[in-house]
Structure formats: C-alpha cells, structure tokens
PDB file of N, CA and C in Angstrom:
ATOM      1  N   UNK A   1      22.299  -8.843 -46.700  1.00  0.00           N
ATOM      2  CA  UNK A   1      20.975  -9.359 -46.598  1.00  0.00           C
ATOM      3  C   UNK A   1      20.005  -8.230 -46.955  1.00  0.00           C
ATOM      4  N   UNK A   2      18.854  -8.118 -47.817  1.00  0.00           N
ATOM      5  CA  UNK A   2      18.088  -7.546 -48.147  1.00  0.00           C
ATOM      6  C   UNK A   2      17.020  -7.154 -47.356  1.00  0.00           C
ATOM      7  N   UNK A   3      16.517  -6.037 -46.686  1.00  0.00           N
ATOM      8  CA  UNK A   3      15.967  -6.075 -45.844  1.00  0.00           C
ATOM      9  C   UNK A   3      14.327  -5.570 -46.522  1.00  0.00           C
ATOM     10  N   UNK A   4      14.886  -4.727 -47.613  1.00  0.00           N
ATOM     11  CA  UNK A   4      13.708  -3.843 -48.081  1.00  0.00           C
ATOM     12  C   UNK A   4      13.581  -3.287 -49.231  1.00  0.00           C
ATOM     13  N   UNK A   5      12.346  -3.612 -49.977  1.00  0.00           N
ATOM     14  CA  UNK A   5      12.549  -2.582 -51.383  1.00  0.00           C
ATOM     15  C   UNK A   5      11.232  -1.903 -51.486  1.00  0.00           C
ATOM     16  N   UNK A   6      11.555  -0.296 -52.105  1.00  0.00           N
ATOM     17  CA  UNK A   6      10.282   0.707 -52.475  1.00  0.00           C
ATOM     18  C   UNK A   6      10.023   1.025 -53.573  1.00  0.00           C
ATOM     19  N   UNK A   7       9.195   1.304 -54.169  1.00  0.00           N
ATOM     20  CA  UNK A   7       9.210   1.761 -55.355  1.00  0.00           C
ATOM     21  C   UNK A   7       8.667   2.959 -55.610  1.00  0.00           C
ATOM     22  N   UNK A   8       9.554   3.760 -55.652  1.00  0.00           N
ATOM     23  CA  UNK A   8       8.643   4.826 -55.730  1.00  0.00           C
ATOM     24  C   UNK A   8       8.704   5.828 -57.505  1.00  0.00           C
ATOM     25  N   UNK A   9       7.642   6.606 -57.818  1.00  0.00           N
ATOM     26  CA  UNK A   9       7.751   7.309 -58.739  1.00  0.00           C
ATOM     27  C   UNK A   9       8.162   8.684 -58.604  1.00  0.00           C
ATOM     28  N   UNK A  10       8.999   9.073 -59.369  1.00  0.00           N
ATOM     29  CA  UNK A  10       9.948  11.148 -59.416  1.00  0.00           C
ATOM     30  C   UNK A  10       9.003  11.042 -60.309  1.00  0.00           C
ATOM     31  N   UNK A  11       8.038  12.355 -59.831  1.00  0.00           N
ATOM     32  CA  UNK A  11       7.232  12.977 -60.917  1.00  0.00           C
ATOM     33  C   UNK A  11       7.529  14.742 -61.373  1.00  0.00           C
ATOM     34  N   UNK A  12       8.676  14.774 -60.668  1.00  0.00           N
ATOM     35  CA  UNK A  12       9.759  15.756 -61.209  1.00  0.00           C
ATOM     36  C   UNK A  12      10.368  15.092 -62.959  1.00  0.00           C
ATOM     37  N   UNK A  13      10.841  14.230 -62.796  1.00  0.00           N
ATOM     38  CA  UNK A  13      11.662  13.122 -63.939  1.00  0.00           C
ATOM     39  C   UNK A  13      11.200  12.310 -64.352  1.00  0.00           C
ATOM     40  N   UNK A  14       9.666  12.233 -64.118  1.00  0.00           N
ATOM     41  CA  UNK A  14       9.114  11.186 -64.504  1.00  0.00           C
ATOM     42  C   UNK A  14       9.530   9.930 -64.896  1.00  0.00           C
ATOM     43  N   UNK A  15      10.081   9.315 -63.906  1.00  0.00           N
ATOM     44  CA  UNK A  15      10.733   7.834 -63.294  1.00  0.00           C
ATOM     45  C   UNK A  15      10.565   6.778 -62.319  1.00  0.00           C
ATOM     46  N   UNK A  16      10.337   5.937 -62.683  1.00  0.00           N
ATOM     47  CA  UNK A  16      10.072   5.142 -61.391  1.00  0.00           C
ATOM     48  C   UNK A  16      11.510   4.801 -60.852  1.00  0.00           C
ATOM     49  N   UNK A  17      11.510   5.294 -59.441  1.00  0.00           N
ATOM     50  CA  UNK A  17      13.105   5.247 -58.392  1.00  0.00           C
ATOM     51  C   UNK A  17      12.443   3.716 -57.647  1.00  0.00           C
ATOM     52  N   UNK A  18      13.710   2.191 -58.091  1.00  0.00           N
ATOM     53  CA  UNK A  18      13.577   1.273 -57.065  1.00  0.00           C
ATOM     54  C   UNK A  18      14.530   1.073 -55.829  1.00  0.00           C
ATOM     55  N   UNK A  19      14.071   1.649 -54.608  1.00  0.00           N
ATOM     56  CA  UNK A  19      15.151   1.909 -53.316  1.00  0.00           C
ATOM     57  C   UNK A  19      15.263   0.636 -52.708  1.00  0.00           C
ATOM     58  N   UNK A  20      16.223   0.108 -52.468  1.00  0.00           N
ATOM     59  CA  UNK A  20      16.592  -1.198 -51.759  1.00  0.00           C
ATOM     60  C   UNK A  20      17.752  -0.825 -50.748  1.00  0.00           C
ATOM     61  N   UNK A  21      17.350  -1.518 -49.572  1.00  0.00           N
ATOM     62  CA  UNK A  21      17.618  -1.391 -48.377  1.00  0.00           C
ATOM     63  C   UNK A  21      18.231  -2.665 -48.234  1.00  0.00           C
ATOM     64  N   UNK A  22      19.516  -2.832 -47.532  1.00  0.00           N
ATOM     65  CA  UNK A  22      20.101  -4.085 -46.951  1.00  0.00           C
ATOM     66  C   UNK A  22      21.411  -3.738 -45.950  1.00  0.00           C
ATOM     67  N   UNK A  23      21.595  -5.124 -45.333  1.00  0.00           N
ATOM     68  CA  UNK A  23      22.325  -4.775 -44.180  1.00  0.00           C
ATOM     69  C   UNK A  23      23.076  -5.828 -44.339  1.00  0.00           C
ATOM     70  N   UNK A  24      24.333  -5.467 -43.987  1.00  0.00           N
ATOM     71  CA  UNK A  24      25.923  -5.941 -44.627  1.00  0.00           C
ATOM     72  C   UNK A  24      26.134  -5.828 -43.471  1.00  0.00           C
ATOM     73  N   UNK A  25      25.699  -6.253 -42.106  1.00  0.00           N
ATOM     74  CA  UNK A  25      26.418  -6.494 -40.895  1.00  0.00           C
ATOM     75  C   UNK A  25      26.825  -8.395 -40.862  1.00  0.00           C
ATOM     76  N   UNK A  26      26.222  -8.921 -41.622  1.00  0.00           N
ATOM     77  CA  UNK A  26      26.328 -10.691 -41.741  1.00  0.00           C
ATOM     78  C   UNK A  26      27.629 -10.293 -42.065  1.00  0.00           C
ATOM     79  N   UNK A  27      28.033  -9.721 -43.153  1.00  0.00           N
ATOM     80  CA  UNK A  27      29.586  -9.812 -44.017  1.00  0.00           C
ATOM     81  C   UNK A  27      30.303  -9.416 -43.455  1.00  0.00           C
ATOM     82  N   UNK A  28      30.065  -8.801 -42.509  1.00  0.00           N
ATOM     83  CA  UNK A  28      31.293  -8.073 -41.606  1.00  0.00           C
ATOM     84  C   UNK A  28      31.429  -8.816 -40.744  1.00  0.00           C
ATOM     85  N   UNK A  29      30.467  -9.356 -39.567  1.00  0.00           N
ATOM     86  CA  UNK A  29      30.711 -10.611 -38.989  1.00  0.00           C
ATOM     87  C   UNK A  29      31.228 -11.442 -39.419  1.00  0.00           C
ATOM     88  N   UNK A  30      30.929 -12.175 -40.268  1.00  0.00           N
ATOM     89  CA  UNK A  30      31.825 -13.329 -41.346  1.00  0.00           C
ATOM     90  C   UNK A  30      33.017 -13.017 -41.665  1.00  0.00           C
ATOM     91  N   UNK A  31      33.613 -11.984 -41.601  1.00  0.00           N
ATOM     92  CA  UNK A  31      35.043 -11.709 -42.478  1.00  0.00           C
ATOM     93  C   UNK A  31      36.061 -11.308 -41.447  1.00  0.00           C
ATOM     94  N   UNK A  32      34.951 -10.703 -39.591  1.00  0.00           N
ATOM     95  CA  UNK A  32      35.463 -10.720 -38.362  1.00  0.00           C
ATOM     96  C   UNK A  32      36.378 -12.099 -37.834  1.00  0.00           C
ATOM     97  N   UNK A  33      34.983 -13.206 -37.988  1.00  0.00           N
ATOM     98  CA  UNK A  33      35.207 -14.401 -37.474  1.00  0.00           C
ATOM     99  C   UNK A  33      36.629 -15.023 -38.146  1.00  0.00           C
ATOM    100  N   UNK A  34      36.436 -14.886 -39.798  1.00  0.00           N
ATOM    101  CA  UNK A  34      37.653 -15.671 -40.323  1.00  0.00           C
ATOM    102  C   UNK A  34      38.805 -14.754 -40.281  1.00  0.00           C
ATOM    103  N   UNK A  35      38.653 -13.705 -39.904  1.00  0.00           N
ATOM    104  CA  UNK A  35      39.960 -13.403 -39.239  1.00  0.00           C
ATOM    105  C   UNK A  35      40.837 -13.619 -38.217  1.00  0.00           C
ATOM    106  N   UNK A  36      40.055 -13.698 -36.916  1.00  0.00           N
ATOM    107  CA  UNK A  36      40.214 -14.003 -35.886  1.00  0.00           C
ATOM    108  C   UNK A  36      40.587 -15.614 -36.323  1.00  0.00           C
ATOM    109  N   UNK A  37      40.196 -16.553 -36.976  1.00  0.00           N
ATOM    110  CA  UNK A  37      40.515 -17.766 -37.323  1.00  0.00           C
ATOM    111  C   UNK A  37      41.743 -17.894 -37.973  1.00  0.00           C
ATOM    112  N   UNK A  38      42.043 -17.200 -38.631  1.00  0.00           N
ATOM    113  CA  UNK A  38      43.016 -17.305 -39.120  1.00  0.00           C
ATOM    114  C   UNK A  38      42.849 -17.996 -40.578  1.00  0.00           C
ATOM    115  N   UNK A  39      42.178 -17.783 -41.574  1.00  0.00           N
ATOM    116  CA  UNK A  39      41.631 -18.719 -42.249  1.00  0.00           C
ATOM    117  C   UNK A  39      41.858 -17.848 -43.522  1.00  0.00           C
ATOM    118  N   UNK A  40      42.600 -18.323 -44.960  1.00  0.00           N
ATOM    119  CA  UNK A  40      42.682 -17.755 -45.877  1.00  0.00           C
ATOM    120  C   UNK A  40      43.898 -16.984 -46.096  1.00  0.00           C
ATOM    121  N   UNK A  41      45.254 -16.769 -44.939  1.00  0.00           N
ATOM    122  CA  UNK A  41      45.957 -16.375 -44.369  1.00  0.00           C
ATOM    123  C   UNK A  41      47.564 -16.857 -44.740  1.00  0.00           C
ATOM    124  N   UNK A  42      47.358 -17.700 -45.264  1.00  0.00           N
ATOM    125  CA  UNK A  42      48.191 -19.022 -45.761  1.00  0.00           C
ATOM    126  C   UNK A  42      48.522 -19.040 -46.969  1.00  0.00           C
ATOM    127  N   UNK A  43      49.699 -19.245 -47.090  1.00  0.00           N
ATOM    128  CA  UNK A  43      50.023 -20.227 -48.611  1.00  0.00           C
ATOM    129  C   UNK A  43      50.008 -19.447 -49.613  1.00  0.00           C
ATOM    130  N   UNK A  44      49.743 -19.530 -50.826  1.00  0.00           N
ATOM    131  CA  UNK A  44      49.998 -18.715 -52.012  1.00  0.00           C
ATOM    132  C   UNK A  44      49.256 -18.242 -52.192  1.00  0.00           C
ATOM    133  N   UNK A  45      47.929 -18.905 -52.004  1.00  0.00           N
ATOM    134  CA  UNK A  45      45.955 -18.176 -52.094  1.00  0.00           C
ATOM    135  C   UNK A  45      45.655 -17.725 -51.228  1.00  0.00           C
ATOM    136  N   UNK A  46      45.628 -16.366 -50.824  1.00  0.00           N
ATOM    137  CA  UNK A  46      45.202 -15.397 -49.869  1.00  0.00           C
ATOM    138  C   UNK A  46      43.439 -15.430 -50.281  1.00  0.00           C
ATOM    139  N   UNK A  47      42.667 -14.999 -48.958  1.00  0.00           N
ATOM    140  CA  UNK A  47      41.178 -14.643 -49.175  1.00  0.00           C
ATOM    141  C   UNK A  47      41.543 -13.367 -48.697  1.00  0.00           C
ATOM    142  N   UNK A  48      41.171 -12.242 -49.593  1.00  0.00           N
ATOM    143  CA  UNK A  48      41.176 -11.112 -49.369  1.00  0.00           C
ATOM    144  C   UNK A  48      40.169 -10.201 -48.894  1.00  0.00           C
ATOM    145  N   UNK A  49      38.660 -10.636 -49.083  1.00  0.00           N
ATOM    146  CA  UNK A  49      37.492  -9.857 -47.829  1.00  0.00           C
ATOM    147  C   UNK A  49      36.781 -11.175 -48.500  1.00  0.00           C
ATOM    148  N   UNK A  50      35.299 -10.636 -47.189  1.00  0.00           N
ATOM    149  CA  UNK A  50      34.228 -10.898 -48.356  1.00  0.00           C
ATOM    150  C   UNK A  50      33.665 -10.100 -48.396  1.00  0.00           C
ATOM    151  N   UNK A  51      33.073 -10.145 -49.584  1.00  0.00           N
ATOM    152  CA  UNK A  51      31.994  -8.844 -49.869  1.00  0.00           C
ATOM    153  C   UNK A  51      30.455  -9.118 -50.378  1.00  0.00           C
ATOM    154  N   UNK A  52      29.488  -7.910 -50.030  1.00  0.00           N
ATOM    155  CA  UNK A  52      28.184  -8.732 -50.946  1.00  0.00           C
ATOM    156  C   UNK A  52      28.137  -8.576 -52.131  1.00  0.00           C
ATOM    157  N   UNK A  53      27.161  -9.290 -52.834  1.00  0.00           N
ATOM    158  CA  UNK A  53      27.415  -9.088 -53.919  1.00  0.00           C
ATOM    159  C   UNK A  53      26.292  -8.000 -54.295  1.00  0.00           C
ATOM    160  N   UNK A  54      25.673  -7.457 -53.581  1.00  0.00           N
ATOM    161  CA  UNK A  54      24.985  -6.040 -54.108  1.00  0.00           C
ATOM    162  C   UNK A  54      25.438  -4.937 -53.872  1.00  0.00           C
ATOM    163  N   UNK A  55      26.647  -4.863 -52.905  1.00  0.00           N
ATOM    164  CA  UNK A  55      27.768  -3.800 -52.940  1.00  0.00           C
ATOM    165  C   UNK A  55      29.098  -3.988 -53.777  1.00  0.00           C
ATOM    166  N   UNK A  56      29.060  -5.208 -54.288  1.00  0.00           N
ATOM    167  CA  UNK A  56      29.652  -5.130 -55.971  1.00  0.00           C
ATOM    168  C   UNK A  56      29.124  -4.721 -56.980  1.00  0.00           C
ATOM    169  N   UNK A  57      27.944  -4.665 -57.140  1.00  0.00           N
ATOM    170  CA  UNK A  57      27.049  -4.286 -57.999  1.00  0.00           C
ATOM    171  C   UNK A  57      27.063  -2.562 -58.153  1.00  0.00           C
ATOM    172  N   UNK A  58      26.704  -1.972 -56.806  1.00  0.00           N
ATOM    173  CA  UNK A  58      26.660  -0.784 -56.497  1.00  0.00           C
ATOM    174  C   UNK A  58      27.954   0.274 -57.028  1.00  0.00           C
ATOM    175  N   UNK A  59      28.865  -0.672 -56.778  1.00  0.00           N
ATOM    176  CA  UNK A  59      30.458   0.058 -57.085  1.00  0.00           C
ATOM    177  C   UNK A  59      31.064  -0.192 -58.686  1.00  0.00           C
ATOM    178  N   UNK A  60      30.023  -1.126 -59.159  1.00  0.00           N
ATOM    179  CA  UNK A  60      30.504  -1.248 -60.686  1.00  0.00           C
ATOM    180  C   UNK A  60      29.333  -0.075 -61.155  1.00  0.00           C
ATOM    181  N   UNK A  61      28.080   0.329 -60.706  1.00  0.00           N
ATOM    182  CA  UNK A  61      27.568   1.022 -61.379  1.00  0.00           C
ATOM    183  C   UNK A  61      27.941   2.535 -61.376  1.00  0.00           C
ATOM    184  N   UNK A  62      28.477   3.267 -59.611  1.00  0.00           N
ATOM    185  CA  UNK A  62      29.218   4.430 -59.971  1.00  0.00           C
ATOM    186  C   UNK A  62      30.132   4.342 -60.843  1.00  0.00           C
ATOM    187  N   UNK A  63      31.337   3.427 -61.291  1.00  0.00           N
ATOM    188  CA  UNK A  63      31.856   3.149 -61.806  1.00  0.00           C
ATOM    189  C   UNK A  63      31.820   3.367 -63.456  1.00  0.00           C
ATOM    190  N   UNK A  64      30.485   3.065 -63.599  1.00  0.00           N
ATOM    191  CA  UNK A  64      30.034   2.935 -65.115  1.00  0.00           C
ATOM    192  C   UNK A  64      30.775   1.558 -65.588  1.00  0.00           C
ATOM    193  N   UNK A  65      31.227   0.792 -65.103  1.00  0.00           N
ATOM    194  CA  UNK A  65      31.479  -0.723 -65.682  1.00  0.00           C
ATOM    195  C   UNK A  65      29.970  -1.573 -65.540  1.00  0.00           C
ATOM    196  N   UNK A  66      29.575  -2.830 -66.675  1.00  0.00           N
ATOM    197  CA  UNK A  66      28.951  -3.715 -66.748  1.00  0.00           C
ATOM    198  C   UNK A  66      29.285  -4.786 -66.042  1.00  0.00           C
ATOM    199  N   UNK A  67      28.201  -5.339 -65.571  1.00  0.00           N
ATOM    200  CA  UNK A  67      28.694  -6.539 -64.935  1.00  0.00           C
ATOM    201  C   UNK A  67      28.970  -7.841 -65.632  1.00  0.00           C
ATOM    202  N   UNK A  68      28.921  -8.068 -66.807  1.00  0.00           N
ATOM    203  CA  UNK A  68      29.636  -9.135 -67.304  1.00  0.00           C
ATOM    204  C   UNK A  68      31.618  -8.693 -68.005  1.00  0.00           C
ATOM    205  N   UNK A  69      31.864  -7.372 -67.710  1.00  0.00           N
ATOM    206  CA  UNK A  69      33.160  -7.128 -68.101  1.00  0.00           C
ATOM    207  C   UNK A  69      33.830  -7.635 -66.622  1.00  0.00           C
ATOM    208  N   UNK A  70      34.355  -8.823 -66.912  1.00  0.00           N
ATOM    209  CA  UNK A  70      34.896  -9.376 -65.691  1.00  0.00           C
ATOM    210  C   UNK A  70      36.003  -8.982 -65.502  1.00  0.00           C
ATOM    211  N   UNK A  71      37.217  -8.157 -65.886  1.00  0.00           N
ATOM    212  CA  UNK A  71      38.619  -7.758 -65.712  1.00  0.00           C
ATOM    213  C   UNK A  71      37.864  -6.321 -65.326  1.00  0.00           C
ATOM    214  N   UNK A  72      37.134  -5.185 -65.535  1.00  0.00           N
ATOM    215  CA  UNK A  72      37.109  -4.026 -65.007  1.00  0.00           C
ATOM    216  C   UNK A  72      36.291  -4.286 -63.879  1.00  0.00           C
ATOM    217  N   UNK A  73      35.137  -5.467 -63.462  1.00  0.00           N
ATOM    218  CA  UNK A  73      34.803  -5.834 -62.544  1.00  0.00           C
ATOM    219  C   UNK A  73      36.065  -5.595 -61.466  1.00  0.00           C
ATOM    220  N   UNK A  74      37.023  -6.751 -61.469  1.00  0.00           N
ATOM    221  CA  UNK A  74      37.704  -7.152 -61.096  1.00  0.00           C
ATOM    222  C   UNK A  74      38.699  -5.979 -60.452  1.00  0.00           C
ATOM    223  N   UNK A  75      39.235  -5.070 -61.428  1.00  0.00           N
ATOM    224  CA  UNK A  75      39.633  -3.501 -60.894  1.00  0.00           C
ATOM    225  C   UNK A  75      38.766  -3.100 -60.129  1.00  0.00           C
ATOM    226  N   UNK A  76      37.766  -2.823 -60.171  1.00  0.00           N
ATOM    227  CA  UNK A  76      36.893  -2.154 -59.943  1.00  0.00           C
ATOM    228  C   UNK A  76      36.689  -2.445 -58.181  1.00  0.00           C
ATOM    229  N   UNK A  77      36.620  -3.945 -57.741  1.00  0.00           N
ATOM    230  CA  UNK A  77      36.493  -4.063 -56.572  1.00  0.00           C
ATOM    231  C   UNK A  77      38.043  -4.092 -56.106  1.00  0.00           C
ATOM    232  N   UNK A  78      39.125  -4.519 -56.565  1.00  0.00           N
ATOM    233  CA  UNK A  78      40.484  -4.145 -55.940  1.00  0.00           C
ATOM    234  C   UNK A  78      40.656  -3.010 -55.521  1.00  0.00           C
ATOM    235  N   UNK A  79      40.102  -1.760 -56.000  1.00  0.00           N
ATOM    236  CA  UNK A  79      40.948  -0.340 -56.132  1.00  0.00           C
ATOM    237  C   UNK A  79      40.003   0.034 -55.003  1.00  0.00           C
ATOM    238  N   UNK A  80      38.696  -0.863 -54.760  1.00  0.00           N
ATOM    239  CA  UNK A  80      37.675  -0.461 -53.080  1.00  0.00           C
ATOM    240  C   UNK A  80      38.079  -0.770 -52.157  1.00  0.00           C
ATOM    241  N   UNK A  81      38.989  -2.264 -52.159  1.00  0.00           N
ATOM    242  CA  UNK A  81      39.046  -3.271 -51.369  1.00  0.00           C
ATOM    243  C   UNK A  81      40.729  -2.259 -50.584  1.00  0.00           C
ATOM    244  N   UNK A  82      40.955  -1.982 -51.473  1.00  0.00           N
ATOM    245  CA  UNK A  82      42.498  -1.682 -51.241  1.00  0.00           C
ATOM    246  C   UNK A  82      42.520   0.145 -50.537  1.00  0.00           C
ATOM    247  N   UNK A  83      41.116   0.674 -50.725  1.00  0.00           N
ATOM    248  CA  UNK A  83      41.153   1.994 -50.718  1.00  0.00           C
ATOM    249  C   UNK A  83      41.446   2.254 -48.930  1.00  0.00           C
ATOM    250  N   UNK A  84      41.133   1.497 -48.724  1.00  0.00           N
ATOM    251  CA  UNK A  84      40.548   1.429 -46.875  1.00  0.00           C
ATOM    252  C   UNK A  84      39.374   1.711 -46.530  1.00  0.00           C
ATOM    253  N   UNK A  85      38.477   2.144 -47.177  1.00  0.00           N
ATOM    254  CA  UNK A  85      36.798   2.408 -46.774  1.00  0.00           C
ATOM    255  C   UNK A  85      36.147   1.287 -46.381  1.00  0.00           C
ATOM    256  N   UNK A  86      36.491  -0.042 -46.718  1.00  0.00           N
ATOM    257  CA  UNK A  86      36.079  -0.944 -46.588  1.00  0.00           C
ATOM    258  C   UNK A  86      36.691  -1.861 -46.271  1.00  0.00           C
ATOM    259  N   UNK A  87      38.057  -1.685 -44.834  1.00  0.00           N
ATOM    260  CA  UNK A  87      38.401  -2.088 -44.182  1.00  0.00           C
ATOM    261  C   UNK A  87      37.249  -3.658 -43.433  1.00  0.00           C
ATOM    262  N   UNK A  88      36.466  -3.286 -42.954  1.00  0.00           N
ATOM    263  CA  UNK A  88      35.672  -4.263 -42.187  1.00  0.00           C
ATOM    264  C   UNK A  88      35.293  -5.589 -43.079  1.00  0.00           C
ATOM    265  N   UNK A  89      35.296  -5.340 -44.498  1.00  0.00           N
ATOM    266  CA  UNK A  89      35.108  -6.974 -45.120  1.00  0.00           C
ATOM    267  C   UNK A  89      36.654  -7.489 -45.497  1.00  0.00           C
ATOM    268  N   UNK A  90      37.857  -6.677 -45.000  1.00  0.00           N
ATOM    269  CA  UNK A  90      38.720  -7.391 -45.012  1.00  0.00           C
ATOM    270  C   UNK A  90      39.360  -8.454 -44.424  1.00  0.00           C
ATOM    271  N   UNK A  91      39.372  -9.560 -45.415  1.00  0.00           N
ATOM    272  CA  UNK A  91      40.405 -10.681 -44.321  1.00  0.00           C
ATOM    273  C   UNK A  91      41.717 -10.839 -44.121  1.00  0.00           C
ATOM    274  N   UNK A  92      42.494 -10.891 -45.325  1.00  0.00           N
ATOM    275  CA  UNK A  92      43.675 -10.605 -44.907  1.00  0.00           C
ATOM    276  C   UNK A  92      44.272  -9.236 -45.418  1.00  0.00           C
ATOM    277  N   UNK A  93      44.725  -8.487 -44.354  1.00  0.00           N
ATOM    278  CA  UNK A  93      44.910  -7.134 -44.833  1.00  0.00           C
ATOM    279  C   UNK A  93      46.770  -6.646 -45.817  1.00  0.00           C
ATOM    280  N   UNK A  94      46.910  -7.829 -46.327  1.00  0.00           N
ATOM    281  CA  UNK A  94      48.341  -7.590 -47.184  1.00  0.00           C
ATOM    282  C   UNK A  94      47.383  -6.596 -48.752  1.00  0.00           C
ATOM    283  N   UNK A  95      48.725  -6.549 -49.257  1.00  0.00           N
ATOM    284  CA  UNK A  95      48.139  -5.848 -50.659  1.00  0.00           C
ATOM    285  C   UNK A  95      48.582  -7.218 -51.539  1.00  0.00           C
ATOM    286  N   UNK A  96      47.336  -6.710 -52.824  1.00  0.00           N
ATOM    287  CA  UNK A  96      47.771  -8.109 -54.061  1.00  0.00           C
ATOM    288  C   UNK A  96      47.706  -7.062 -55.505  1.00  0.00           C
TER     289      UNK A  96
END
C-alpha cells in the first residue's frame, strides 16, 4: 500500500529524485493468513507468496531487467522468492 510520495530535486546531479514510501505489512498479513489456511498447498498448482507489485518492480530495476521481459521478470522474482529474505510473503515454503 502506498503511503507516500516526494519529490525532491539533487542539485548536486541536477535531478529530480521521486521517493515513494509504502507499507507491505497488508502482504504479509495476507500470505500469514493463507498459510495458516492452508490454501494453495495442494495439488499440482502450488501458490508460492504473494508479493507487491512495487517490490517487483523494485527488484527488476536493481536487476537491470524491463518490465515487459516476462521470462527474466519471472527469474528475477524466483531467485528473491527462493533467496530467504523474503521469507514473510511466502506461502508455501517447498522449492519450484
């Protein structure tokens, strides 16, 4: 959830810096609950976290991937999901 954005100007680099602020405690709750549920857990189709989608964003841009390259996307959040840093949007914790 987005809580906040600044805009500020580096007049070192003469740049305008846009800082956005948000809080990813909803997603962690949500990915708590369907765990505890048991939900996604099953069957051949595992749900593997959830995540936001502006901390997908964030991790394709250290990354240097675009967001319409949907297969390095796709690496890109496995190799996070799987790292353990981001244990808490996991739902089911097998590997894929």
């Amino acid at each position: 959830m987005k809580l906040g954005e600044k805009i500020l100007y580096d007049h070192t680099n003469d740049k305008v810096v846009i800082q956005k602020t948000h809080d990813v405690t909803p997603e962690m709750h949500r990915a708590q609950m369907l765990r505890e549920a048991g939900a996604g857990q099953n069957g051949e189709h595992r749900l593997v976290g959830t995540i936001p989608l502006n901390l997908i964003a964030e991790w394709c841009k250290e990354a240097g991937v675009k967001w319409n390259d949907t297969q390095a996307r796709q690496d890109v959040v496995k190799r996070k999901i799987l790292s353990g840093d981001f244990d808490k949007f996991r739902v089911w914790k097998g590997t894929y």
